[in-house]
C-alpha atoms as a PDB file:
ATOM      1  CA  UNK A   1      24.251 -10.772-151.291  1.00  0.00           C
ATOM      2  CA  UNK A   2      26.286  -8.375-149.396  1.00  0.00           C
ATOM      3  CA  UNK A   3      25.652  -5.606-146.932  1.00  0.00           C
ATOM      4  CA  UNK A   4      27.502  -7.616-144.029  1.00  0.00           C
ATOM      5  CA  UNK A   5      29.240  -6.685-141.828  1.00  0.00           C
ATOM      6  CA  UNK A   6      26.444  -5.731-139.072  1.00  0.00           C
ATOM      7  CA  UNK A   7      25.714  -5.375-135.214  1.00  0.00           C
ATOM      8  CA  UNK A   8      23.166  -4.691-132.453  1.00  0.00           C
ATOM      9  CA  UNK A   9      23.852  -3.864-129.140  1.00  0.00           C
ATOM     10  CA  UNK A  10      20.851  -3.989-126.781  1.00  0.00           C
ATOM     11  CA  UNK A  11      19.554  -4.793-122.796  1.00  0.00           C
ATOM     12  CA  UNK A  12      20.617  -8.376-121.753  1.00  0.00           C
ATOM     13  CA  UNK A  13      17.246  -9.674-120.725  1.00  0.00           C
ATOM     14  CA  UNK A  14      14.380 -11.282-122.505  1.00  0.00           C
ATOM     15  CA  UNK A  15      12.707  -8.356-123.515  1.00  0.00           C
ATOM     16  CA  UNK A  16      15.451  -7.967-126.179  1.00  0.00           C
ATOM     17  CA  UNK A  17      14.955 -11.914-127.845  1.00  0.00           C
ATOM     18  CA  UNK A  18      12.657 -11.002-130.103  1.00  0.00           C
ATOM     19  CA  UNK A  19      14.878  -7.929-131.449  1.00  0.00           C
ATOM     20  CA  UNK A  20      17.847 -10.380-131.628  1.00  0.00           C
ATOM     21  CA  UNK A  21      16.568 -12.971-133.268  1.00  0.00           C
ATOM     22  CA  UNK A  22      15.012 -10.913-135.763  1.00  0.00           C
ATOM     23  CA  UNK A  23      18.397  -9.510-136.775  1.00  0.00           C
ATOM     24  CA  UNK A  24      20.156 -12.796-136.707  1.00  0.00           C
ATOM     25  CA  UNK A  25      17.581 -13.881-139.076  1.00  0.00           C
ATOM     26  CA  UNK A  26      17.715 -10.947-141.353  1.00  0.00           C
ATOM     27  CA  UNK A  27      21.838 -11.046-141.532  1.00  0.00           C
ATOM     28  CA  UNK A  28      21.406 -14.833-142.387  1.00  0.00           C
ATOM     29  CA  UNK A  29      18.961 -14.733-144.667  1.00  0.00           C
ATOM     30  CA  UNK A  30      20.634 -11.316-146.918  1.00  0.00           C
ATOM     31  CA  UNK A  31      22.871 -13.970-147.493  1.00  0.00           C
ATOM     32  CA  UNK A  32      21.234 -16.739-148.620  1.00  0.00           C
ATOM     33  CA  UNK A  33      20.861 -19.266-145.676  1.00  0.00           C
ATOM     34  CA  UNK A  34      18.045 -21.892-146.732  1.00  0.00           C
ATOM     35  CA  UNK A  35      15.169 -21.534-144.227  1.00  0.00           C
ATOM     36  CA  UNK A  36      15.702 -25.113-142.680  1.00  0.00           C
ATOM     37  CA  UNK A  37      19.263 -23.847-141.717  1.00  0.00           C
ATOM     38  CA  UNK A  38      18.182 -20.568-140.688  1.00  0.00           C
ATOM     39  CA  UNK A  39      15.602 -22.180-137.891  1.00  0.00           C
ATOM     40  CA  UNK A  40      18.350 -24.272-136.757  1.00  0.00           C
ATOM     41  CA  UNK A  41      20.526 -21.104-136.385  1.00  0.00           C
ATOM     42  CA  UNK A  42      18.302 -19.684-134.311  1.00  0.00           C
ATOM     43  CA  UNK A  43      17.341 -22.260-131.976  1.00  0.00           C
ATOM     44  CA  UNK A  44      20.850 -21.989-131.363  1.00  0.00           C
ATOM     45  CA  UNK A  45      20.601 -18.261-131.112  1.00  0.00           C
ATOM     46  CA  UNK A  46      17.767 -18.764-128.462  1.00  0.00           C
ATOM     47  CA  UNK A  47      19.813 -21.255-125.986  1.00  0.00           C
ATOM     48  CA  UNK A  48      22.712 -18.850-125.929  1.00  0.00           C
ATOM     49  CA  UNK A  49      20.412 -15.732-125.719  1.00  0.00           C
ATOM     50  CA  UNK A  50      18.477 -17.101-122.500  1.00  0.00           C
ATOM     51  CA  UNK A  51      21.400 -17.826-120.924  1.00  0.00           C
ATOM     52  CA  UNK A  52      22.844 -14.855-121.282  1.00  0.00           C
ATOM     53  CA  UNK A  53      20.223 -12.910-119.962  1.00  0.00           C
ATOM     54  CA  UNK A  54      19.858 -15.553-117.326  1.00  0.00           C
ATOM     55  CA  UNK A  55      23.267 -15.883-115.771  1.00  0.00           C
ATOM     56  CA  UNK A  56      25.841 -13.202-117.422  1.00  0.00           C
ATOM     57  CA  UNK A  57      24.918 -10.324-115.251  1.00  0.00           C
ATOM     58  CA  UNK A  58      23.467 -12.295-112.068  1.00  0.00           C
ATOM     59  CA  UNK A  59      23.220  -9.276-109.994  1.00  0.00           C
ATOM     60  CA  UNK A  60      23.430  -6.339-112.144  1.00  0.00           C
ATOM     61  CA  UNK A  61      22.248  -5.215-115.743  1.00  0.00           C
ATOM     62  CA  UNK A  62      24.208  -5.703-118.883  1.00  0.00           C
ATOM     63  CA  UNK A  63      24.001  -5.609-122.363  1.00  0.00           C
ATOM     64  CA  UNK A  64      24.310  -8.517-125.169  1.00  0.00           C
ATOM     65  CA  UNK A  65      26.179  -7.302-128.703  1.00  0.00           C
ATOM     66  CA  UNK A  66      25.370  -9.835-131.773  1.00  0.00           C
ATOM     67  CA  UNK A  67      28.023  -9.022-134.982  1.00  0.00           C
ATOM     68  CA  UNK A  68      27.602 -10.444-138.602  1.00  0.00           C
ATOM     69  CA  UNK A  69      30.508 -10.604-140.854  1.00  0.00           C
ATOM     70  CA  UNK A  70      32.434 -12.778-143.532  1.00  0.00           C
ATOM     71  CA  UNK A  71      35.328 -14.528-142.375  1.00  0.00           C
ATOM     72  CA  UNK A  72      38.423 -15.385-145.037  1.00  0.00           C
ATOM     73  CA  UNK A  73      36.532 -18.713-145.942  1.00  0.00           C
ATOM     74  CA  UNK A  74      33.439 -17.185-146.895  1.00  0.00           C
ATOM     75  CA  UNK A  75      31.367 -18.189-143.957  1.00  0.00           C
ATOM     76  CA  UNK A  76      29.391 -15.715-142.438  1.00  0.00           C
ATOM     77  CA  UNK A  77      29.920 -15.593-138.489  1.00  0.00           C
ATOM     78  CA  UNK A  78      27.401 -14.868-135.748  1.00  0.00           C
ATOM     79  CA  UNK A  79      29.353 -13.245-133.079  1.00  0.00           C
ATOM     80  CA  UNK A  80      27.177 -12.652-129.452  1.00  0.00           C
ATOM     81  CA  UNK A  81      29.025 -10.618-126.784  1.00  0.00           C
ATOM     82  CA  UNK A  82      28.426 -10.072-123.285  1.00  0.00           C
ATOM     83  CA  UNK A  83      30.456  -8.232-120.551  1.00  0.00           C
ATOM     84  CA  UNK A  84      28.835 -10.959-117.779  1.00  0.00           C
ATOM     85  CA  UNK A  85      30.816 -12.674-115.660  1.00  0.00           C
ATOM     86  CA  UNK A  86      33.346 -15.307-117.357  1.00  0.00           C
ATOM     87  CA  UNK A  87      32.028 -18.230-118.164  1.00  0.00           C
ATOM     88  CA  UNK A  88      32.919 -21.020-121.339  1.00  0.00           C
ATOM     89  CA  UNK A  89      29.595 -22.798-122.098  1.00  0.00           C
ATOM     90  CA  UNK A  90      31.599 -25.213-124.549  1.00  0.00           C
ATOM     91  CA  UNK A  91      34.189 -26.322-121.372  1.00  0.00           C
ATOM     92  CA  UNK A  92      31.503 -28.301-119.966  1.00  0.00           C
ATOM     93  CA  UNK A  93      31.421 -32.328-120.543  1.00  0.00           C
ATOM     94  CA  UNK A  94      28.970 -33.274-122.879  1.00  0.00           C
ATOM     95  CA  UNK A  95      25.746 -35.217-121.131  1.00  0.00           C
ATOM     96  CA  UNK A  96      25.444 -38.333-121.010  1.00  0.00           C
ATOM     97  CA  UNK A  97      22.675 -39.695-122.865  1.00  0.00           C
ATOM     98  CA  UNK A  98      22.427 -42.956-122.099  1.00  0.00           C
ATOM     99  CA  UNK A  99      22.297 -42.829-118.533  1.00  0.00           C
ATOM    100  CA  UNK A 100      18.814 -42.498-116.383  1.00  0.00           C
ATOM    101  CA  UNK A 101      17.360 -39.166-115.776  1.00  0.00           C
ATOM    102  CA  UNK A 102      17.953 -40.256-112.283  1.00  0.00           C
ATOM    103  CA  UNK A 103      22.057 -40.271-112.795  1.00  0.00           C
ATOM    104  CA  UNK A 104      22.010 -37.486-115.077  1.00  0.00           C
ATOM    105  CA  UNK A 105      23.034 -33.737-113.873  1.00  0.00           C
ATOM    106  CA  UNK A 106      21.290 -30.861-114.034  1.00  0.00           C
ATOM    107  CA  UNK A 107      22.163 -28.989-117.161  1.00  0.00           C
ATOM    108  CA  UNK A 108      23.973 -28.840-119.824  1.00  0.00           C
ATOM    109  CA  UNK A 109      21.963 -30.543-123.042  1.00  0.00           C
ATOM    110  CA  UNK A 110      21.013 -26.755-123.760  1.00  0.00           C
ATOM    111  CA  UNK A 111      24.893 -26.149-124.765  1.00  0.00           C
ATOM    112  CA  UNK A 112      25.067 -30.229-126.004  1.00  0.00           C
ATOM    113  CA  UNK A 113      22.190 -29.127-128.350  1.00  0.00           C
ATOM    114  CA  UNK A 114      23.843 -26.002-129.855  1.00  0.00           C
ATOM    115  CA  UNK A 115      27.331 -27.677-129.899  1.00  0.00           C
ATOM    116  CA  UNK A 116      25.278 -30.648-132.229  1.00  0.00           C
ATOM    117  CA  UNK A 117      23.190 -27.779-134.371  1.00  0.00           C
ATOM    118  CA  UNK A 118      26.868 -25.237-134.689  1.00  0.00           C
ATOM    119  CA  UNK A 119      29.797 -28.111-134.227  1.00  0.00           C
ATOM    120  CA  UNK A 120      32.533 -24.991-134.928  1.00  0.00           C
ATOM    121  CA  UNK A 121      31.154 -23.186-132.346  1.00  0.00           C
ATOM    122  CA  UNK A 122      33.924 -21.128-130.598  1.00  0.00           C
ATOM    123  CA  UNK A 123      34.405 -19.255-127.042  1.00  0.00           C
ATOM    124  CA  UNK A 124      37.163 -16.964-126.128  1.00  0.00           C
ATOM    125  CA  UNK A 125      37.401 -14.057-123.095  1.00  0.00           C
ATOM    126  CA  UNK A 126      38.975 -10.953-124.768  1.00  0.00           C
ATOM    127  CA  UNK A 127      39.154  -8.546-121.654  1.00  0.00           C
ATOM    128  CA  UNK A 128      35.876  -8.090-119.987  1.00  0.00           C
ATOM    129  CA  UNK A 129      33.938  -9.475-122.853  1.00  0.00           C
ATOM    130  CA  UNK A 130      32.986 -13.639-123.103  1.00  0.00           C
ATOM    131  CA  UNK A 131      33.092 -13.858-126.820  1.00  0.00           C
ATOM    132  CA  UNK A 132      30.771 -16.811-128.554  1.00  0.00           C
ATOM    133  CA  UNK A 133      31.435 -17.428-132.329  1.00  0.00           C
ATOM    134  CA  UNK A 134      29.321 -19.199-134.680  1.00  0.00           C
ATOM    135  CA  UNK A 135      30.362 -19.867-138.001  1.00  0.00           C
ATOM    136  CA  UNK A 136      27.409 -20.523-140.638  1.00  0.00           C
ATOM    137  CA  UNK A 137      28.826 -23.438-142.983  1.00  0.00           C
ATOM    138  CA  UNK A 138      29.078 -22.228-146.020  1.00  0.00           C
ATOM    139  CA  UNK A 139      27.792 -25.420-147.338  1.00  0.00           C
ATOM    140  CA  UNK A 140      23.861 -23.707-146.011  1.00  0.00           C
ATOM    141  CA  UNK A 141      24.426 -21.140-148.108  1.00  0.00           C
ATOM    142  CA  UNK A 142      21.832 -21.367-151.562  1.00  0.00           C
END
């Protein structure tokens, strides 16, 4: 188990999902993820992806950067970067299930979901760049 840390930088749209998910996989699984844990991951991956590619760069092209590395603790952390406009998916209220579909808003269980699959999910803006962390509990690890 080593060989982190790693990154990929390719086209924002969904052309690329396949590519990305395939790397997040890989970095995850050189370290020992369990497979369970590794879908879960990327389901995750795959809401944040598509929304990238969706909204980040509404009226021009971009590019989406994904980073693996250890952090002090041991965890591994997914790192996705875009240079889209700002935007902190985790600033939004959580849904509220138990109301009717009628009195629910539109969006929003997309992030809900990934906030409930990556609790220590973390957002920052550093410049131009919206900055997602995810860090991989080290508790997944085998």
């Amino acid at each position: 188990m080593a060989q982190i840390p790693a990154q990929i930088r390719v086209p924002a749209s969904m052309g690329s999902l396949q590519t990305l998910l395939a790397f997040v996989g890989s970095c995850l699984a050189s370290q020992g993820i369990g497979e369970e844990r590794l879908r879960e991951v990327e389901l995750a991956m795959e809401e944040i992806l598509v929304n990238i590619f969706r909204y980040a760069y509404s009226d021009r092209e971009g590019e989406v950067e994904l980073a693996c590395r250890f952090d002090g603790d041991g965890r591994v952390l997914v790192e996705v970067a875009d240079q889209g406009v700002p935007f902190d998916p985790l600033s939004r209220e959580d849904p509220d299930l138990q109301a009717g579909i009628e009195e629910r808003s539109v969006g929003g269980l997309g992030v809900f979901f990934v906030k409930q699959l990556i609790p220590a999910i973390r957002y920052r803006r550093e410049g131009e760049r919206n900055i997602l962390t995810l860090p991989i509990d080290p508790e997944a690890l085998l």
